[in-house]
Protein backbone atom coordinates (compact mmCIF):
# COMPACT_ATOMS: atom_id res chain seq x y z
CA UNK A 1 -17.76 43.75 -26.26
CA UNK A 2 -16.77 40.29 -28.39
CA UNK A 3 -18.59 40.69 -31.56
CA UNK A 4 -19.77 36.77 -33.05
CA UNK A 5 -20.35 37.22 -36.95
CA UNK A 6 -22.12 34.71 -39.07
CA UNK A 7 -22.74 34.47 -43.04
CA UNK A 8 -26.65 33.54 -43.93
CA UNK A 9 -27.86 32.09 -47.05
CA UNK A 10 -28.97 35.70 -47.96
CA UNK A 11 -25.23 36.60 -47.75
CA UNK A 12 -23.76 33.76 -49.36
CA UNK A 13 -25.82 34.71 -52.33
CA UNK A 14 -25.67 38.69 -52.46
CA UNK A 15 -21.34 37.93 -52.52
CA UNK A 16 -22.10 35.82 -55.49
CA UNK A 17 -24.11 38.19 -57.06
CA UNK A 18 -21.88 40.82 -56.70
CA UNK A 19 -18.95 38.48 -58.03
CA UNK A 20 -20.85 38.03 -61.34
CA UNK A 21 -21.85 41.73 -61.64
CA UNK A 22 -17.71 42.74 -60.99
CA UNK A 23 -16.87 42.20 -64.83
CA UNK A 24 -19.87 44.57 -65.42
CA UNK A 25 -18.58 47.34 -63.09
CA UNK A 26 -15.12 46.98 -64.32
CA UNK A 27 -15.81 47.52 -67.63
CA UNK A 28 -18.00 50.38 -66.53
CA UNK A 29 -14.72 51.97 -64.70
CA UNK A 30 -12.82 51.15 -67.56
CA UNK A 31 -14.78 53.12 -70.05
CA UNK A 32 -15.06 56.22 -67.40
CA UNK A 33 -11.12 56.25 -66.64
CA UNK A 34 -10.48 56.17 -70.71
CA UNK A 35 -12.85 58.55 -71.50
CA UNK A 36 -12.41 61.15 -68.70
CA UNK A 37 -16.21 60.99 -68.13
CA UNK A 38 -16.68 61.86 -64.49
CA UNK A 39 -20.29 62.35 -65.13
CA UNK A 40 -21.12 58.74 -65.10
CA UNK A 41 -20.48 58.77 -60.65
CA UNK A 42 -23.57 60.49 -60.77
CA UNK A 43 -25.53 57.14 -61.65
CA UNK A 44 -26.22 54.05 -60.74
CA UNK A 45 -25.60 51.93 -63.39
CA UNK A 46 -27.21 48.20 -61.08
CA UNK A 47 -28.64 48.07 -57.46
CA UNK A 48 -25.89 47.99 -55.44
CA UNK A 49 -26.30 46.53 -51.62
CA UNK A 50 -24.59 45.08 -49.55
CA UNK A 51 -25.51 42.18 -46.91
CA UNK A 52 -23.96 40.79 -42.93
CA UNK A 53 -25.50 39.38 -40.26
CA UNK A 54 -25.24 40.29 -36.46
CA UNK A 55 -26.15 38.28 -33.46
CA UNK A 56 -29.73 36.94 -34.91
CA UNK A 57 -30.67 40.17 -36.94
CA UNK A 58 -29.83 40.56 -40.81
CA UNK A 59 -28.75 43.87 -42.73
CA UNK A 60 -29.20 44.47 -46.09
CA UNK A 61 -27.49 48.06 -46.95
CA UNK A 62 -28.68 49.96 -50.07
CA UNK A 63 -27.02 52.40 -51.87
CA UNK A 64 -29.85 54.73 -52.93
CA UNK A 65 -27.10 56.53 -55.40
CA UNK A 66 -23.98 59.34 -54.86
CA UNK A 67 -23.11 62.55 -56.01
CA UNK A 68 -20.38 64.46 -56.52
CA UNK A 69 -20.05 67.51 -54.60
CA UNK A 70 -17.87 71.15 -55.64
CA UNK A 71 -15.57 72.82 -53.39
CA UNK A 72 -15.64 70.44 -50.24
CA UNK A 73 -14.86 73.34 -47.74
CA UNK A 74 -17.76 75.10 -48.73
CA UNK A 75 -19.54 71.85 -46.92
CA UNK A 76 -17.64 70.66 -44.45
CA UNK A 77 -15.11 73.07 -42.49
CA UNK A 78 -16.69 76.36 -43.01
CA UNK A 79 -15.52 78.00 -40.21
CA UNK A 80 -11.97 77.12 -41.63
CA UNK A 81 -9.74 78.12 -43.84
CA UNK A 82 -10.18 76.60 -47.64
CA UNK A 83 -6.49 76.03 -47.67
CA UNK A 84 -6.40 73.75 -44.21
CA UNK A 85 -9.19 71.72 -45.52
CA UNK A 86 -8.32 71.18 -48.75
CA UNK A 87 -4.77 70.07 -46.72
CA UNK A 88 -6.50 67.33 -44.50
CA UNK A 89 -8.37 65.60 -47.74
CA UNK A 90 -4.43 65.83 -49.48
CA UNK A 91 -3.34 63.92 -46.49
CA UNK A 92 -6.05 61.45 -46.70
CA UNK A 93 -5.55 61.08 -50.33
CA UNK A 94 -8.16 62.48 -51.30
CA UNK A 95 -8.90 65.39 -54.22
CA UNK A 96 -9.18 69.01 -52.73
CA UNK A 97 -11.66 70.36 -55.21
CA UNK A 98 -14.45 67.52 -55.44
CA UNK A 99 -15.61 64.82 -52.93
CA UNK A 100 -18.51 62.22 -53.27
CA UNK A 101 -21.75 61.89 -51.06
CA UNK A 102 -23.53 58.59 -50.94
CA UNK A 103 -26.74 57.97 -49.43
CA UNK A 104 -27.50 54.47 -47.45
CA UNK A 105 -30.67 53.31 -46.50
CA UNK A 106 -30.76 50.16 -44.63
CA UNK A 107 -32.94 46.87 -43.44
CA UNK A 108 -32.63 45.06 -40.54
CA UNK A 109 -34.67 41.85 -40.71
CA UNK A 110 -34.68 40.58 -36.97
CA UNK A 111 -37.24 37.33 -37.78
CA UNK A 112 -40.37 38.98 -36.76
CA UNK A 113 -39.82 42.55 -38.21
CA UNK A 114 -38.29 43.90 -41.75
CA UNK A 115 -37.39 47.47 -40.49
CA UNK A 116 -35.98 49.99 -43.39
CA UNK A 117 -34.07 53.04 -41.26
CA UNK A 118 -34.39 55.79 -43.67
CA UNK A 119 -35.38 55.44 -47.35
CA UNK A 120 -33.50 57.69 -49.65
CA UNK A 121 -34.46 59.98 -52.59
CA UNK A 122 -37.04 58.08 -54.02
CA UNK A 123 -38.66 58.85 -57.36
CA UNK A 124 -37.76 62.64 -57.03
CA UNK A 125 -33.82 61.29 -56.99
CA UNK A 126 -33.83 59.28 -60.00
CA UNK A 127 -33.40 61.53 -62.80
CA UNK A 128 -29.72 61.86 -61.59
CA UNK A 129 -29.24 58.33 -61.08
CA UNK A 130 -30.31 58.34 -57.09
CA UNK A 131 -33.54 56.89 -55.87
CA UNK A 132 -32.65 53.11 -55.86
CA UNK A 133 -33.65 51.67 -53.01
CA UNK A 134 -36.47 49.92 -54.34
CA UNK A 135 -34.07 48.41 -57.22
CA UNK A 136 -31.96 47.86 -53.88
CA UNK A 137 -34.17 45.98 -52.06
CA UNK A 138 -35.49 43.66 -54.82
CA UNK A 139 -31.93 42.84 -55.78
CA UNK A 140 -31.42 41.70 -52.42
CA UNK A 141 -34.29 39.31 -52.40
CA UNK A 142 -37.13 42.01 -50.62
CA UNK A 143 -40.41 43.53 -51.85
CA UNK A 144 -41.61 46.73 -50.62
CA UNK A 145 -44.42 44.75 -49.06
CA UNK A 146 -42.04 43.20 -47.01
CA UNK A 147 -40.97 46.05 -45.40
CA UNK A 148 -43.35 46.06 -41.39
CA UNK A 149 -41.57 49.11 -40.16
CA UNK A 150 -39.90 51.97 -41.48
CA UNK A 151 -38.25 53.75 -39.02
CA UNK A 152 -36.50 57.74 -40.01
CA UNK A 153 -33.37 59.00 -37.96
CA UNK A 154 -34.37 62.89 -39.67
CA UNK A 155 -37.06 64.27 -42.35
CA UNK A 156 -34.20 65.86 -44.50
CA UNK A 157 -35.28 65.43 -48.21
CA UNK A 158 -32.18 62.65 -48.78
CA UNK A 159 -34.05 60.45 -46.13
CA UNK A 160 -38.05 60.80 -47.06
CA UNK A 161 -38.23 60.96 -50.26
CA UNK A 162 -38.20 57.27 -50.53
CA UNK A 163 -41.79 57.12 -48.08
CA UNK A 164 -44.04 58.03 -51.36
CA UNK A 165 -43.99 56.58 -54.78
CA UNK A 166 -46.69 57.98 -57.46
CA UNK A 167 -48.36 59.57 -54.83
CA UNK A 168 -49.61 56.60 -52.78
CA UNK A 169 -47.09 54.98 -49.75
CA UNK A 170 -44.31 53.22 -50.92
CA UNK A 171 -44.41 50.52 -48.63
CA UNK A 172 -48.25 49.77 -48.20
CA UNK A 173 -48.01 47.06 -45.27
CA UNK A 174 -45.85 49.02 -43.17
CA UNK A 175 -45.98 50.85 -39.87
CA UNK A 176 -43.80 53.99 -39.27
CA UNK A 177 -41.37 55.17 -36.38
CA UNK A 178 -40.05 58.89 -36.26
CA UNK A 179 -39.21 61.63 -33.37
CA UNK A 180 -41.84 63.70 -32.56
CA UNK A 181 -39.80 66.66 -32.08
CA UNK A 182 -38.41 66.26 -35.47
CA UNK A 183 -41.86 65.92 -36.77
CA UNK A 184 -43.26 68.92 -34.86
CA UNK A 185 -40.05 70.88 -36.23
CA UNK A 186 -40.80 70.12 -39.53
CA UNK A 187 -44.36 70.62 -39.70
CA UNK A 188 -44.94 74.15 -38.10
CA UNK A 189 -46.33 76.88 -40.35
CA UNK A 190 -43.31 78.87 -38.89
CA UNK A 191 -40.89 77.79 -41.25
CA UNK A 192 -42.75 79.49 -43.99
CA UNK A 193 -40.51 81.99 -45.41
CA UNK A 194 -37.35 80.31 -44.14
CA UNK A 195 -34.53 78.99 -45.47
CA UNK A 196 -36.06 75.35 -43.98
CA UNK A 197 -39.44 76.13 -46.02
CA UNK A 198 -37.75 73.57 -48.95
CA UNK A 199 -37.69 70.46 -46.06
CA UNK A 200 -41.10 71.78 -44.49
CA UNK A 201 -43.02 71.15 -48.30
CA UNK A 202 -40.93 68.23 -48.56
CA UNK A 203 -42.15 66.68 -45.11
CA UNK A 204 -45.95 67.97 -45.85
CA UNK A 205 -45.37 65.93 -49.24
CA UNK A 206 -43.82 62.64 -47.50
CA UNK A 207 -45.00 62.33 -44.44
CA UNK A 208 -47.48 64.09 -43.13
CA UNK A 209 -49.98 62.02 -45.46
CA UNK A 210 -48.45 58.55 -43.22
CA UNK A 211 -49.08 60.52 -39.87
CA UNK A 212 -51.95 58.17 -38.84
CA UNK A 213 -50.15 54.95 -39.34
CA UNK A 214 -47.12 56.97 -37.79
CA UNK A 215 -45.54 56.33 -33.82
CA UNK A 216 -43.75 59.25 -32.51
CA UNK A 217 -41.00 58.81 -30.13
CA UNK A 218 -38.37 59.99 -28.28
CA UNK A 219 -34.96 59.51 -25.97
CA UNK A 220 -35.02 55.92 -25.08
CA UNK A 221 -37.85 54.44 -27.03
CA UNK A 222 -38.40 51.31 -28.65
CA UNK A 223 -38.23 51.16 -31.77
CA UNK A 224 -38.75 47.70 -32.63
CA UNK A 225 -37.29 44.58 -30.64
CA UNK A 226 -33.78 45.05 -30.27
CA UNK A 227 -33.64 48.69 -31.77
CA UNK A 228 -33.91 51.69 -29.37
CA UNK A 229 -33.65 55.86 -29.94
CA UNK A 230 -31.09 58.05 -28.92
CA UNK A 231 -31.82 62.01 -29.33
CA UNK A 232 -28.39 63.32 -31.20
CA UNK A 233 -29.26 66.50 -32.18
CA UNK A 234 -28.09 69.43 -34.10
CA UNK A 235 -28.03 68.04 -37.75
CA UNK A 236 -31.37 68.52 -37.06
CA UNK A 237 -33.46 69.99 -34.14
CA UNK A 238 -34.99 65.61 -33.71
CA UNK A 239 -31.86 63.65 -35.23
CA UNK A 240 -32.25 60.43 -33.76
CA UNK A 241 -29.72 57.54 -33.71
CA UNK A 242 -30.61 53.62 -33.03
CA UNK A 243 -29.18 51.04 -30.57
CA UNK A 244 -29.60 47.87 -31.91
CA UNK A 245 -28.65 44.87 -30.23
CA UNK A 246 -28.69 41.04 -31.20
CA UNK A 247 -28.21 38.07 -28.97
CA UNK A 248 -25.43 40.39 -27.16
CA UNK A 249 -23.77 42.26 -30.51
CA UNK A 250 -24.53 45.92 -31.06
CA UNK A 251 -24.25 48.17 -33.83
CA UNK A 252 -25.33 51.87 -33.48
CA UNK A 253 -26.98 53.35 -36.74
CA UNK A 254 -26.03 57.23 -36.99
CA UNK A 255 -27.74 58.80 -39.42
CA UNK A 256 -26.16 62.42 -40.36
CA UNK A 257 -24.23 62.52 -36.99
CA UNK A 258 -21.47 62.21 -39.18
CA UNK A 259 -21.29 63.66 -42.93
CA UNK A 260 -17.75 62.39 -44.11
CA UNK A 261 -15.45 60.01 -42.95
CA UNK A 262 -12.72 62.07 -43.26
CA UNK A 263 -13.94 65.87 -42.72
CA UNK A 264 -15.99 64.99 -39.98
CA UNK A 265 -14.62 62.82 -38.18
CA UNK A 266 -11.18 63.46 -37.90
CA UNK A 267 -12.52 66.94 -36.81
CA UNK A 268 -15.63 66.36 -35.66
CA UNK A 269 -15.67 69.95 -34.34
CA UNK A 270 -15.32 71.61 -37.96
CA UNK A 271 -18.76 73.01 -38.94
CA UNK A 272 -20.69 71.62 -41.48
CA UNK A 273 -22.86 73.43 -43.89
CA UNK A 274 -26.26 71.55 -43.26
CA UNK A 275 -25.84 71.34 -39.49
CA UNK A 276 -28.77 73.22 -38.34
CA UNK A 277 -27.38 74.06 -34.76
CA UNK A 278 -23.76 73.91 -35.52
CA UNK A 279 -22.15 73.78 -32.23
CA UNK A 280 -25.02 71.23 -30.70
CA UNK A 281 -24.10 68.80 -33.77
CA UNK A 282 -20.22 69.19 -33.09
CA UNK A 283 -20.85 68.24 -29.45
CA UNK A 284 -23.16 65.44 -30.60
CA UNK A 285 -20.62 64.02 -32.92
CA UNK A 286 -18.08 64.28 -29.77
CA UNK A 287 -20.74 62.20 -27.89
CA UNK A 288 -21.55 59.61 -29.76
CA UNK A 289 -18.01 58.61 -31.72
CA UNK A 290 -16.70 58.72 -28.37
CA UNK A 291 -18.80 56.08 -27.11
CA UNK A 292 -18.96 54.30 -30.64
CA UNK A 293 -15.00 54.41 -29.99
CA UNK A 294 -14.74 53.39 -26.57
CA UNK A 295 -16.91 50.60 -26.78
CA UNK A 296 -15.39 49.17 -30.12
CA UNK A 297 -18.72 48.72 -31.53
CA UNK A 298 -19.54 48.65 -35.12
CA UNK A 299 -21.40 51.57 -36.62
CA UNK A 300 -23.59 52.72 -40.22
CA UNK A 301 -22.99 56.27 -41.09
CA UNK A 302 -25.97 57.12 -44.03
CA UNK A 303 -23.47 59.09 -45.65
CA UNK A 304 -20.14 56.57 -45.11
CA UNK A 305 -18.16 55.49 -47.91
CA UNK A 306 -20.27 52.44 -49.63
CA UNK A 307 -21.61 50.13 -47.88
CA UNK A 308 -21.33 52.46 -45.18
CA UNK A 309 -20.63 50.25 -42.19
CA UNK A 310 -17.18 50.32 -39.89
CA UNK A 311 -15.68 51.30 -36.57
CA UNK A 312 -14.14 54.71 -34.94
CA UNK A 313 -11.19 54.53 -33.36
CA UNK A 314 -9.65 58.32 -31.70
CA UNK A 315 -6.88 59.55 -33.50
CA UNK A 316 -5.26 62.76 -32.59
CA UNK A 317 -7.98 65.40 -31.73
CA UNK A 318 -10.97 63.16 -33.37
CA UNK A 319 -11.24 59.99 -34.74
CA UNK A 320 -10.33 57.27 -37.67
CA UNK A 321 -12.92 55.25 -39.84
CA UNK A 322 -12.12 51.90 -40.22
CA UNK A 323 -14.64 50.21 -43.07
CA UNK A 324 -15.64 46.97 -42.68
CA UNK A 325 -13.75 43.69 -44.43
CA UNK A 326 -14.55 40.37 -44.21
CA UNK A 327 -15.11 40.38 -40.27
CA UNK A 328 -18.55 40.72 -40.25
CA UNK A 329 -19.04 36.95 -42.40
CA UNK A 330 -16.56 34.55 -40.79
């Protein structure tokens, strides 16, 4: 499918922006690399988004913050060896011993609807420097009010802890959008005394108190114009992914489908530490980055390297991320 990209006002002005603020982040680098300080990754020093448009519909992507993470094969590839993991990241050059998760909330303002997918770490997040989406959006020239929907792909703590802020809702005008078998997952008594007991408080906390401003769907649903559910399970028992399509452009949001865009996508069949039903979420990533591939369409991976949007293409036994350049605003 031909993809026809555009640059808005919105656009024009977020690469200016981030053209002043580059002296800024070098001289932030600068003073890391001479000083050795790796602790700095941890925070976010200025909101950091990024903005494209597609078809009719505009994105704003967030970075709600990034952490560095110990011992990647202890995440990603546990049923392999630590030595052939710690070889694929060497051929990717990439450290062995360290690797860095970021976490990417996202708008899509279609005209009639400002929909957030997802909405980070909120207040809980920001003692280590996560928790920015807020900073995000106001950066980017959006309130919190603005927000109409807020749709979730999962209720893992990295994607709801954004929903509350000082104990009231965080975005007061909007509606919300989640899978109901994600929700009824999360919100049985029988994950008392589990090791999911941590998410169940932490959905009881977030959302349970938006529940009656809250539509629960499934397979096939509608989101909001243009944006429809997929079930791709296994991260989570109600993962859901989003179709969303713009005067004939598409770009699939995937949520945790995918955790790394090396580790699990060039072997999307290696488990992964925080895939609930391991062998469901290997299939799922199968699924989906074979259709993402075969399709050539553009996709936003939560967990992506900043600003989290590219393409799969296969390569050998799984597949290759491609990031995003300048395509998206000529």
């Amino acid at each position: 499918m031909a993809i026809s990209l555009g640059m808005n006002r919105r656009a024009f002005v977020a690469a200016g922006v981030g053209l002043l603020a580059a002296p800024m982040i070098l001289k932030e680098t600068a003073v890391m690399a001479a000083s050795g300080d790796k602790t700095k990754m941890d925070a976010t020093t200025q909101p950091q988004f990024n903005q494209f448009k597609l078809g009719s519909f505009k994105f704003t992507v967030v970075k709600d913050g990034g952490v560095v993470g110990e011992k990647p094969n202890e995440t990603f590839g546990t049923d392999q060896t630590p030595e052939t993991v710690q070889a694929l990241l060497a051929r990717n050059f990439l450290p062995s011993d360290k690797f860095v998760n970021t976490f990417a909330p996202f708008v899509v303002d279609t005209g009639s609807d400002v929909i957030l997918v997802d909405t980070g770490f909120g207040e809980g997040g920001r003692a280590k420097g996560n928790g920015q989406l807020a900073a995000g959006l106001k950066a980017a020239g959006y309130s919190t009010d603005d927000i109409t929907v807020v749709a979730l792909t999962h209720m893992h703590g990295d994607h709801i802890g954004g929903l509350m802020e000082g104990g009231k809702p965080a975005f007061a005008k909007a509606r919300y959008v989640a899978g109901k078998a994600e929700y009824d997952f999360w919100t049985d008594k029988a994950r008392q005394g589990t090791p999911a007991e941590g998410g169940h408080k932490a959905v009881l906390a977030n959302v349970v108190p938006l529940a009656e401003k809250m539509t629960f769907i499934g397979e096939g649903d509608t989101v909001a114009s243009g944006i429809t559910a997929m079930l791709a399970t296994g991260h989570t028992p109600g993962h859901m992914i989003f179709n969303i399509e713009s005067d004939g452009k598409r770009l699939i949001a995937t949520g945790d489908t995918a955790n790394h865009y090396i580790l699990s996508l060039q072997n999307p069949t290696w488990e992964v530490r925080f895939d609930m039903d391991k062998a469901q979420a290997a299939a799922t990533r199968k699924k989906v980055f074979d259709m993402i591939a075969t399709d050539k369409v553009p996709f936003l991976g939560y967990h992506m390297p900043f600003p989290s949007v590219g393409y799969a293409e296969v390569y050998e036994s799984g597949y290759r991320f491609v990031p995003k350049t300048y395509q998206f605003d000529l």
